[in-house]
Protein backbone atom coordinates (compact mmCIF):
# COMPACT_ATOMS: atom_id res chain seq x y z
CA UNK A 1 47.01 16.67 240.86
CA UNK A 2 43.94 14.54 241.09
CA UNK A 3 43.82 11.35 243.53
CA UNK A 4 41.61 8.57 241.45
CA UNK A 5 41.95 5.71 243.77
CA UNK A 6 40.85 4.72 247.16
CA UNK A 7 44.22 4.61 248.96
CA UNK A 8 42.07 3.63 252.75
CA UNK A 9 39.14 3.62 254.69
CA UNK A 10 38.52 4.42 258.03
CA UNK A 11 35.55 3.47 260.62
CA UNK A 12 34.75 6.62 263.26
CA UNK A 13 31.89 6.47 265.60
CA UNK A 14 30.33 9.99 265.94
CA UNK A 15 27.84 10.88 268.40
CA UNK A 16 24.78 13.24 267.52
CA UNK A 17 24.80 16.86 267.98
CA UNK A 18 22.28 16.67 270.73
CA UNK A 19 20.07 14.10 272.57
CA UNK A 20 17.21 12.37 270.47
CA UNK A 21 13.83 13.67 270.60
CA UNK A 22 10.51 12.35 269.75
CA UNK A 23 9.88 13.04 265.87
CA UNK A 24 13.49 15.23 265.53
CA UNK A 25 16.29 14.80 262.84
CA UNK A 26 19.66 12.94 263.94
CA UNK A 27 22.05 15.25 262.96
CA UNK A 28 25.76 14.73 263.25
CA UNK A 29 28.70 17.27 262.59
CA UNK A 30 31.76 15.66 260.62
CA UNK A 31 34.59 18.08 260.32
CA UNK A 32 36.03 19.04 256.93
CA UNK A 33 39.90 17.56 256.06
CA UNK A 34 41.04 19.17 252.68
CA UNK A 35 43.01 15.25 252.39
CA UNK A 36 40.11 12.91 252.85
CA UNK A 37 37.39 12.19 250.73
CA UNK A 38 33.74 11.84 252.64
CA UNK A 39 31.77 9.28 249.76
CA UNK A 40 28.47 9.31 251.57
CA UNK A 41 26.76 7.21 248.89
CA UNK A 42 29.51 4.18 250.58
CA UNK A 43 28.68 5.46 254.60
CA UNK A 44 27.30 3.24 256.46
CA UNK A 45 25.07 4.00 259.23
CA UNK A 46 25.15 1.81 262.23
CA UNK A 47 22.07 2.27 265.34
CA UNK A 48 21.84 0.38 268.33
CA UNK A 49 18.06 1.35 269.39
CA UNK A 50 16.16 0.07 272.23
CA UNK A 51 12.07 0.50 271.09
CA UNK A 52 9.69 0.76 274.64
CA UNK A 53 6.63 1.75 275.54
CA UNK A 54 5.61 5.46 275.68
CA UNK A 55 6.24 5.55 279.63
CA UNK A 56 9.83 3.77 279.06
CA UNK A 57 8.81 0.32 280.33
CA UNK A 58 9.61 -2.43 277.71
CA UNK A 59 7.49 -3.91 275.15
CA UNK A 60 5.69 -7.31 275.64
CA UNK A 61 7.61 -10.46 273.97
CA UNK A 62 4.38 -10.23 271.44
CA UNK A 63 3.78 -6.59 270.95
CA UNK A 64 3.52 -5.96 267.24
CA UNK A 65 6.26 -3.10 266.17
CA UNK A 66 8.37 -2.50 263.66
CA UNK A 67 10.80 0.63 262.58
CA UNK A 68 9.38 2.84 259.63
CA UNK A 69 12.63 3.72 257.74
């Protein structure tokens, strides 16, 4: 039997694998359950990023950054 529908969704927050480094991957483990269906073109990706200065201090209201996706 094949499920064709979209009987729920669920929201899970997942932590990385290991702490962030400068110019790493983000990598995050999400187990395998043979009755779920992951549809990563439909995940959704949420960050909550603070963006300093090299030596951790924050920025100046007027510094000029921006995040390269």
């Amino acid at each position: 039997m094949m499920q064709l529908s979209i009987d729920d969704k669920i929201y899970t927050e997942i932590s990385p694998l290991s702490a962030i480094a400068d110019g790493g991957p983000i990598e995050f483990f999400i187990p395998g359950d043979g009755d779920k269906y992951l549809d990563l073109n439909n995940t959704l990706l949420h960050l909550r990023v603070k963006i300093t200065n090299a030596n951790g201090t924050d920025l100046a209201n007027d510094a000029a950054v921006a995040l390269i996706l």
